[in-house]
Protein backbone atom coordinates (compact mmCIF):
# COMPACT_ATOMS: atom_id res chain seq x y z
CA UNK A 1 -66.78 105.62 168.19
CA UNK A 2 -65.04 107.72 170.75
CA UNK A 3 -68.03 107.84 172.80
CA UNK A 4 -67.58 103.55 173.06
CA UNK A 5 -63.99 104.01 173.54
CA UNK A 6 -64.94 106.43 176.66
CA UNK A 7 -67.49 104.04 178.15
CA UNK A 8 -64.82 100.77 177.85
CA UNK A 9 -62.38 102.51 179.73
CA UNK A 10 -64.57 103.93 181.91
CA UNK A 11 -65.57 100.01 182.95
CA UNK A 12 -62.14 98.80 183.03
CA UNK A 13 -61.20 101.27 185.66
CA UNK A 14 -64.22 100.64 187.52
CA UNK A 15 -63.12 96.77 187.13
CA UNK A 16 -59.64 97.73 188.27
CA UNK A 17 -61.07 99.06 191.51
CA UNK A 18 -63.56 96.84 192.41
CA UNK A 19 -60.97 94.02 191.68
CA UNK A 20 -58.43 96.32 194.38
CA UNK A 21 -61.37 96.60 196.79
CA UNK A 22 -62.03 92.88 197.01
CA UNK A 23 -58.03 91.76 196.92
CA UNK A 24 -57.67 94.20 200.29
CA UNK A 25 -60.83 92.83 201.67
CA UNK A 26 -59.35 89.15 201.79
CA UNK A 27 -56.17 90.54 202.76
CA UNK A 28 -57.43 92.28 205.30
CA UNK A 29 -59.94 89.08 206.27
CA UNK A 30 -56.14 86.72 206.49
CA UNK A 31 -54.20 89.53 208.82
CA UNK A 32 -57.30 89.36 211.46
CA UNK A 33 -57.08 85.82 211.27
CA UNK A 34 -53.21 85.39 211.82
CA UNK A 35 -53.27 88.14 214.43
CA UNK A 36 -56.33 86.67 216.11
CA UNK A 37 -54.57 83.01 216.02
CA UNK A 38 -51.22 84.18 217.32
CA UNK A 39 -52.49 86.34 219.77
CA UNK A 40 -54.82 83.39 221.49
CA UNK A 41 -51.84 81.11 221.28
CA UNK A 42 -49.83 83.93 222.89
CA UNK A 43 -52.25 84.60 226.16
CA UNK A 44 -52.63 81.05 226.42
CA UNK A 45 -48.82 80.23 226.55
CA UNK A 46 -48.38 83.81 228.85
CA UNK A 47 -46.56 82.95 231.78
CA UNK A 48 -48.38 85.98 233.23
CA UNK A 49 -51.98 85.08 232.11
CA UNK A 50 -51.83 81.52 233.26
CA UNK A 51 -55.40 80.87 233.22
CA UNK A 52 -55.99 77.33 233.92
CA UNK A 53 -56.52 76.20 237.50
CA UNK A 54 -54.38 73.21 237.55
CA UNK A 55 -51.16 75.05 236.55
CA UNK A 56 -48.76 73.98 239.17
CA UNK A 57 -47.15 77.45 238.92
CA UNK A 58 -48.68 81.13 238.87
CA UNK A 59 -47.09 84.01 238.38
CA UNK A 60 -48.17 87.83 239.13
CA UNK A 61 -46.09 90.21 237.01
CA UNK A 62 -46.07 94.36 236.48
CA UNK A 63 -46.59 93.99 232.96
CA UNK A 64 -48.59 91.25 231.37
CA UNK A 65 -48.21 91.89 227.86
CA UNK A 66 -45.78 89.04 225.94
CA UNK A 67 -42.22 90.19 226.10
CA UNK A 68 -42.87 93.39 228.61
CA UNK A 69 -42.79 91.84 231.65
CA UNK A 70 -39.53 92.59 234.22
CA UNK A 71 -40.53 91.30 237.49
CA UNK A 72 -42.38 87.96 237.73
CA UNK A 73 -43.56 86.74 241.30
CA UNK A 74 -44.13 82.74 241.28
CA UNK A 75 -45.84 80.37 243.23
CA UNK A 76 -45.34 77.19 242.91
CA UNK A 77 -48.12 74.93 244.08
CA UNK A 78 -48.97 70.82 245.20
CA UNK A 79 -48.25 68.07 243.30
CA UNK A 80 -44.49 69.09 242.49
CA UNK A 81 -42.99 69.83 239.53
CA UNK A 82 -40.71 68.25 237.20
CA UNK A 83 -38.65 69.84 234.66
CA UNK A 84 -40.43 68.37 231.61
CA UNK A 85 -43.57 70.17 232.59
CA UNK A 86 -44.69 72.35 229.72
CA UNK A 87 -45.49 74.89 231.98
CA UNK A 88 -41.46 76.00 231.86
CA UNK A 89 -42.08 76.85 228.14
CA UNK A 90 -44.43 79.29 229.19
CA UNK A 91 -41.51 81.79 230.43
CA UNK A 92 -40.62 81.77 227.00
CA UNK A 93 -43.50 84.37 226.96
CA UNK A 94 -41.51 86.87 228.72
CA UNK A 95 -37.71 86.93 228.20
CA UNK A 96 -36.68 90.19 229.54
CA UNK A 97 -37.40 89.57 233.09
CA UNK A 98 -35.03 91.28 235.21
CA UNK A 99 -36.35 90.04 238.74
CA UNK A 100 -37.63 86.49 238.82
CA UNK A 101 -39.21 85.09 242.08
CA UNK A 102 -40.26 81.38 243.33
CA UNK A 103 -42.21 80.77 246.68
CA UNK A 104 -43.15 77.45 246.92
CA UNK A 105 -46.35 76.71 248.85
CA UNK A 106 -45.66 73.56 250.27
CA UNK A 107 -42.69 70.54 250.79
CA UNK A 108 -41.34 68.93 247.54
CA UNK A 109 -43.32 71.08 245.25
CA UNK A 110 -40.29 72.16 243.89
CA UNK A 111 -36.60 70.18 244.04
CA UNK A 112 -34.50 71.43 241.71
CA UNK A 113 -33.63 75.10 240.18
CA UNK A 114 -35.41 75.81 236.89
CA UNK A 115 -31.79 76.67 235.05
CA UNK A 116 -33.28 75.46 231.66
CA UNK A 117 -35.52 78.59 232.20
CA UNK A 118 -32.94 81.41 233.86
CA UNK A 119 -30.55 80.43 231.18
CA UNK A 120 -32.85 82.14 228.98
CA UNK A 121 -33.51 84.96 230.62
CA UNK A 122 -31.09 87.54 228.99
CA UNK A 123 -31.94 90.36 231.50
CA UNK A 124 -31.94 88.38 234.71
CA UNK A 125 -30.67 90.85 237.28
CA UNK A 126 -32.27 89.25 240.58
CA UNK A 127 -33.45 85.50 241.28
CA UNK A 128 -35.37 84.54 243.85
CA UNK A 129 -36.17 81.27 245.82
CA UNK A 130 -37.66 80.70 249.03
CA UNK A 131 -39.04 77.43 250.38
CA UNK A 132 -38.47 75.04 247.93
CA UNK A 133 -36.26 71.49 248.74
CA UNK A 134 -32.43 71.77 247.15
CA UNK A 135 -30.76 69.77 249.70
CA UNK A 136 -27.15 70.51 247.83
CA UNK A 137 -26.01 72.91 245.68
CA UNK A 138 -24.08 71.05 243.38
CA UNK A 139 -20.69 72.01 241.89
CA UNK A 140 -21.36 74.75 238.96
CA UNK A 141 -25.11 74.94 240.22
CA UNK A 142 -24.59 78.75 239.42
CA UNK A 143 -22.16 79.54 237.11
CA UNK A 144 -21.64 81.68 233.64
CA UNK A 145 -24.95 83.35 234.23
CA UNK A 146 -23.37 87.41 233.53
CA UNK A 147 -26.03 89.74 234.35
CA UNK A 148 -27.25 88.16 237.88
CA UNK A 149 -26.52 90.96 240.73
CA UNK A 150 -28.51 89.12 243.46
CA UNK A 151 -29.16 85.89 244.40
CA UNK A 152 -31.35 84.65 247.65
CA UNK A 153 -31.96 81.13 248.28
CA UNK A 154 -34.01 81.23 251.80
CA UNK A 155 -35.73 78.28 253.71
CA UNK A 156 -34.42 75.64 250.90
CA UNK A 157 -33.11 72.73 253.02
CA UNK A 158 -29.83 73.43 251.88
CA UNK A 159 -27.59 71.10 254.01
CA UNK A 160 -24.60 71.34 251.85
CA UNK A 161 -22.33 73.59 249.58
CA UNK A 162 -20.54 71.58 246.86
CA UNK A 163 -16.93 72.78 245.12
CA UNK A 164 -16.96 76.13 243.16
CA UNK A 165 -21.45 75.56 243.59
CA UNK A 166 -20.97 79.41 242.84
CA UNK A 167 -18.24 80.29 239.98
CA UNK A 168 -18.04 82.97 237.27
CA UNK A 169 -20.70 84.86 237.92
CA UNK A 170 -19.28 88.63 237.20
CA UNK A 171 -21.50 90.87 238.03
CA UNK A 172 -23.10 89.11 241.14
CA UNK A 173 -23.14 91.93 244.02
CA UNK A 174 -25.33 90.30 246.82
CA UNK A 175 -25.77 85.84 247.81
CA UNK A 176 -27.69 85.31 250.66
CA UNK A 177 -27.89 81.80 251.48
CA UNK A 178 -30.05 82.35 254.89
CA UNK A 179 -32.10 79.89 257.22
CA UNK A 180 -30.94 76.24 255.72
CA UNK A 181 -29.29 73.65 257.13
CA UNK A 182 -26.10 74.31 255.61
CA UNK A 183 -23.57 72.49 258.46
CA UNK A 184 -19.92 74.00 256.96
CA UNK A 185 -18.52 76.14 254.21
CA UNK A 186 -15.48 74.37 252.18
CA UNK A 187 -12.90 75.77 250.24
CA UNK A 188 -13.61 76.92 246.92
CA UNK A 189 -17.32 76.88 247.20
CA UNK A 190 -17.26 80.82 246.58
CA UNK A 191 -14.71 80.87 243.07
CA UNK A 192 -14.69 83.63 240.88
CA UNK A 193 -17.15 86.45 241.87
CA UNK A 194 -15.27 89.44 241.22
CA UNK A 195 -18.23 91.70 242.18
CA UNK A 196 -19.47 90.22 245.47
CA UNK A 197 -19.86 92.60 248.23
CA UNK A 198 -22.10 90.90 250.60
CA UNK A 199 -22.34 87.35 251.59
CA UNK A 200 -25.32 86.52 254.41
CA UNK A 201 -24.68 82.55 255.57
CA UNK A 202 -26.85 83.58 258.50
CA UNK A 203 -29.53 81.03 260.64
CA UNK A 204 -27.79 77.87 259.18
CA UNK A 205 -25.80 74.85 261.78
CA UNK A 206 -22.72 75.68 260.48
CA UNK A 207 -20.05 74.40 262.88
CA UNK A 208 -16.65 74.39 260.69
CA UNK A 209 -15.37 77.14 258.43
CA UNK A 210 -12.49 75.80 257.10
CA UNK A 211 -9.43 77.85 256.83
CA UNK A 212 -9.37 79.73 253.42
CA UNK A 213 -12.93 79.53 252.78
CA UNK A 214 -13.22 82.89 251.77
CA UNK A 215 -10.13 84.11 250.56
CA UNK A 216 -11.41 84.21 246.65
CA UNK A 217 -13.81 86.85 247.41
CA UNK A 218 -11.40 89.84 247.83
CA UNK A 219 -13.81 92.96 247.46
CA UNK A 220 -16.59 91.26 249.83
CA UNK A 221 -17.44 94.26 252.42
CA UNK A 222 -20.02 92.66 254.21
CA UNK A 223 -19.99 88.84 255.29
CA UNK A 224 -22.95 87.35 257.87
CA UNK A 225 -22.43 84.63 259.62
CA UNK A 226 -25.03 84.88 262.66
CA UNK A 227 -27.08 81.86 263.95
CA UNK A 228 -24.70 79.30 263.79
CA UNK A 229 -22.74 77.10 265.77
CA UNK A 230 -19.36 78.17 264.90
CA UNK A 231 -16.79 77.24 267.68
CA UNK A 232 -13.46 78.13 266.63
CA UNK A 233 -11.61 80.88 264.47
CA UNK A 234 -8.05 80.89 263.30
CA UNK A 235 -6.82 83.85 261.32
CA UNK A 236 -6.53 81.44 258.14
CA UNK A 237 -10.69 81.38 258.74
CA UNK A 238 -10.49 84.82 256.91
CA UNK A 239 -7.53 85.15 254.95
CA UNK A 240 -8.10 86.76 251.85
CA UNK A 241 -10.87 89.52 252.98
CA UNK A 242 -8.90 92.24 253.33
CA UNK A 243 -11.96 94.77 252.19
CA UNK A 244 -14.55 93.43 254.50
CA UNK A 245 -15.81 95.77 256.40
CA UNK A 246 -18.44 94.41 258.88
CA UNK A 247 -18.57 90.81 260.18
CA UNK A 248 -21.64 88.89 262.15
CA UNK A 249 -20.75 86.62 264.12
CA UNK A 250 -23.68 87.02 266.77
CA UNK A 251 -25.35 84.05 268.53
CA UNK A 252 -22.47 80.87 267.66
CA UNK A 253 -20.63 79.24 270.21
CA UNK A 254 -17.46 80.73 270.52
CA UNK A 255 -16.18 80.19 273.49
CA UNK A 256 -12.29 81.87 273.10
CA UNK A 257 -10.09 84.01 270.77
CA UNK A 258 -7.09 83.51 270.28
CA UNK A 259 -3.79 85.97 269.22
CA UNK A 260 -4.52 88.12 265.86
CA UNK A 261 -8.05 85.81 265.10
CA UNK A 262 -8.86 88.62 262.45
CA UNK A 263 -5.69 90.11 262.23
CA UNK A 264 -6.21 89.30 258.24
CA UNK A 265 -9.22 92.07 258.34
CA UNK A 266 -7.34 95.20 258.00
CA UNK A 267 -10.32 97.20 256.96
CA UNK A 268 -13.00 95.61 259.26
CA UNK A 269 -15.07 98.71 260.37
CA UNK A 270 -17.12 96.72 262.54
CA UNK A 271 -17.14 93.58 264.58
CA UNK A 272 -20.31 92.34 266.36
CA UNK A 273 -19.48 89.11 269.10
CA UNK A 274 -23.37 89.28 270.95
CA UNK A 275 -24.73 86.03 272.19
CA UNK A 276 -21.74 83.74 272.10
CA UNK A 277 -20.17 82.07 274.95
CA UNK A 278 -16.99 84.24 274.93
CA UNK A 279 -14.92 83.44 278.54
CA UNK A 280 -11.19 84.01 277.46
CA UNK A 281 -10.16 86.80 275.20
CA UNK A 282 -6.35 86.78 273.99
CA UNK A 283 -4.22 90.12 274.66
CA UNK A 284 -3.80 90.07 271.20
CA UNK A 285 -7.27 88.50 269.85
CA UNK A 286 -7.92 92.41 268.22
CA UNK A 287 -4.28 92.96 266.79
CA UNK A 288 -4.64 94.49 263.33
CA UNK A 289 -7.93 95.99 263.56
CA UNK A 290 -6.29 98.91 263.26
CA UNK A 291 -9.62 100.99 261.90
CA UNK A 292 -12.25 99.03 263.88
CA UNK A 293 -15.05 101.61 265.41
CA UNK A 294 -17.07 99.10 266.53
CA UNK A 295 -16.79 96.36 269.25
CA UNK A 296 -19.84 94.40 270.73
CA UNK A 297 -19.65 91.51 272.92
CA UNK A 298 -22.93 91.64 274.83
CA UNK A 299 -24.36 88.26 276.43
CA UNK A 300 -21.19 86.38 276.92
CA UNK A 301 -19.76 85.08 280.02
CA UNK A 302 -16.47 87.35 280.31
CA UNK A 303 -15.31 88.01 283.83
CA UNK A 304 -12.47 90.79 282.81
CA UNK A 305 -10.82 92.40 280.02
CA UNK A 306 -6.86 91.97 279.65
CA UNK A 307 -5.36 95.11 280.31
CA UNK A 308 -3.62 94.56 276.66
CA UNK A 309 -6.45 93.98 274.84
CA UNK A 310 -7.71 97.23 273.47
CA UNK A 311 -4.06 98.52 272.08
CA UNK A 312 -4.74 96.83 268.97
CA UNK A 313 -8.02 98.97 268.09
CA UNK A 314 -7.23 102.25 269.09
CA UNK A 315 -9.43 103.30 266.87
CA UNK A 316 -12.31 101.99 268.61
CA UNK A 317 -15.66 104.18 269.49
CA UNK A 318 -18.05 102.22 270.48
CA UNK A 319 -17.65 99.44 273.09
CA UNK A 320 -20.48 97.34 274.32
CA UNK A 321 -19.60 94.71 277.00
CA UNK A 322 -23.43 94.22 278.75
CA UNK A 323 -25.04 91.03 279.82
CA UNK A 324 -21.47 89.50 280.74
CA UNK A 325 -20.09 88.75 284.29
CA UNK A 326 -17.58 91.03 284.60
CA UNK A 327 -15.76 91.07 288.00
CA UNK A 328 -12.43 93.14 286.68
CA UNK A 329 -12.55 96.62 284.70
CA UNK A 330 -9.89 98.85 285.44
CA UNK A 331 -9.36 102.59 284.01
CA UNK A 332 -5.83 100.98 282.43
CA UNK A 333 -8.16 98.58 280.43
CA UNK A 334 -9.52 101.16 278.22
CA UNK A 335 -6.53 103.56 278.71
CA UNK A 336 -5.80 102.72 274.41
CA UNK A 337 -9.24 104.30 273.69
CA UNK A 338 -9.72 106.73 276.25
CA UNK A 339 -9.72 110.16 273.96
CA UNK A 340 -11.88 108.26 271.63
CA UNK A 341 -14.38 107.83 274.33
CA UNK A 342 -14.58 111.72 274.58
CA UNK A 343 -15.93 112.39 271.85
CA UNK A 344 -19.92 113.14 271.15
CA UNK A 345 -20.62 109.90 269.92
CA UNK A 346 -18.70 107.35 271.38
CA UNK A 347 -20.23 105.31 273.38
CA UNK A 348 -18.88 102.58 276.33
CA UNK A 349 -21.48 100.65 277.91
C-alpha cells in the first residue's frame, strides 16, 4: 500500500511539472509575439527609420531607438506637405527631442510650421527651419512653448511679422529671423521674452523700424540688423534696450544721424556703421554712449568729423573711419579720445 501511495504522488508531481513546463512555454510563445508585433509597428512608425521611399519627410537622428532620440535632422521633400499627413504621427516615435531641424528641398514643400508636432515635444530646446514658404508669422505663431532656447527661421519668405508673432516664450535665449523678406518690424511683435539675449533680423528689406519696436526685450545684449534698407533712426527706434551691448547696423542706407540717435543704449559696447551712406553726423549723434569701445564707419561718404562729436564716447578705443572721403581731420577732433588712443590696443585707422 505505501509503495502505491509513493508511486501516485510521485506522478502527480511529475504532472504538476510538466503541466508548469507547458503553461511557461505558451507564455513564453504570447510575450515573443506581442514584443515581435509592437516592435514592427514601432520601426515602422519610427520617425528615424522611415523606410519607405515616398515619405515626403526623412529624418537622420543620433539615436534611432523609439523614445532615445535628441537631435532629429529633417528633410522635407516634393510634393508638399499638409498637416493631415500621417507622417506627423510618426514624431510621436521620439518625444524627447531636444534639437529638431527642417530643410526643405524645394519651393512649397513645406508652408506652414508643424506646431501640432513641437507642441509635443516636451524637451524641445532648439527648432530649426530653413527654406521652407511662411510668408507671415502670424500673431501667437510662437507662443507658450517653455523650454525653447533657440529659434532660427532662415530663407522662409518671411515678408511680414504679425502682433506679439513671438510672446511668452521664457526661456528663449537666441531668434534669428535671417535672409527673408521681412520689409519692417512693428510694435509688439517681440512681447514677453524675458530671456532673449540675441536678436539677428539680418539680410531682410527692412526699411521702417518703428519707434518702440524693441523696448519689451530689456536684457537683449546683442541685436543684428545688417542687410537692410533702414534709412532713418530716432532715439525712440531703441528705447527700452538699455543692456544691449553690440548693434549691426552695417550695409542700410543711412544717410544722417541725428542728436542722441542711441542715446537710449547706455551699455552699447559696440557700434558697427560700415557700408551705409553716412554724409552728416550730428555733434551729438554719440551722446550717451558713455562705455562705447568700438566705433566703425568704414565705406560711407563722410567728408569731416565735427570737432564735438567724439566727447560723448570718451571711452572709445577703436575708431575706424576708411573707405570715406574725408577732406577735414583735425588733432582737436579726436582730442576726447586721445589717451585712449595710447594705449596697446587701441586702434585709429
Amino acid at each position: 500500500m505505501e509503495t502505491v501511495v509513493q508511486y501516485l504522488l510521485l506522478a502527480l508531481a511529475l504532472t504538476s511539472v510538466q503541466i508548469s513546463y507547458t503553461e511557461s512555454r505558451l507564455n513564453e510563445k504570447r510575450r515573443d509575439k506581442t514584443e515581435r508585433r509592437y516592435h514592427g509597428t514601432q520601426v515602422k512608425d519610427n520617425i528615424c527609420e522611415i523606410q519607405n521611399r515616398e515619405s515626403k519627410i526623412h529624418c537622420y537622428c543620433e539615436s534611432t531607438d523609439v523614445k532615445t532620440a535628441t537631435r532629429a535632422d529633417c528633410w522635407v521633400f516634393n510634393g508638399g506637405i499638409d498637416e493631415t499627413d500621417p507622417i506627423w504621427s510618426s514624431f510621436n516615435s521620439q518625444p524627447y527631442l531636444e534639437r529638431l531641424t527642417f530643410n526643405v528641398r524645394s519651393d512649397g514643400a513645406l508652408k506652414f510650421i508643424p506646431f501640432h508636432v513641437i507642441h509635443r515635444m516636451k524637451r524641445l530646446q532648439k527648432l530649426f527651419i530653413h527654406y521652407a514658404t511662411l510668408n507671415k508669422i502670424e500673431k501667437r505663431t510662437f507662443t507658450n512653448i517653455t523650454t525653447l532656447k533657440e529659434i532660427t527661421l532662415m530663407n522662409n519668405k518671411i515678408t511680414e511679422l504679425d502682433f506679439s508673432a513671438f510672446t511668452n516664450l521664457p526661456s528663449l535665449v537666441n531668434l534669428t529671423i535671417k535672409e527673408n523678406k521681412v520689409t519692417e518690424v512693428q510694435r509688439d511683435v517681440f512681447v514677453d521674452l524675458p530671456s532673449l539675449k540675441y536678436l539677428d533680423l539680418s539680410f531682410n528689406s527692412i526699411n521702417l523700424a518703428h519707434d518702440g519696436c524693441f523696448e519689451h526685450l530689456t536684457v537683449l545684449n546683442d541685436l543684428i540688423l545688417e542687410a537692410n534698407s533702414i534709412t532713418v533712426l530716432t532715439r525712440d527706434t531703441f528705447r527700452g534696450l538699455a543692456n544691449l551691448t553690440r548693434l549691426d547696423l552695417r550695409s542700410n542706407k543711412l544717410s544722417m544721424l541725428g542728436d542722441l540717435t542711441f542715446t537710449e543704449l547706455w551699455n552699447l559696447n559696440e557700434l558697427l556703421l560700415d557700408n551705409n551712406e553716412l554724409k552728416f553726423l550730428s555733434e551729438r549723434a554719440f551722446d550717451g554712449l558713455a562705455l562705447l569701445q568700438k566705433l566703425s564707419m568704414t565705406g560711407n561718404k563722410l567728408k569731416s568729423i565735427n570737432e564735438g562729436l567724439l566727447e560723448g564716447v570718451r571711452g572709445l578705443e577703436l575708431l575706424d573711419l576708411r573707405n570715406n572721403e574725408m577732406e577735414h581731420f583735425t588733432y582737436d577732433t579726436i582730442k576726447p579720445i586721445l589717451e585712449n588712443l595710447k594705449m596697446k590696443n587701441a586702434v585709429l585707422i
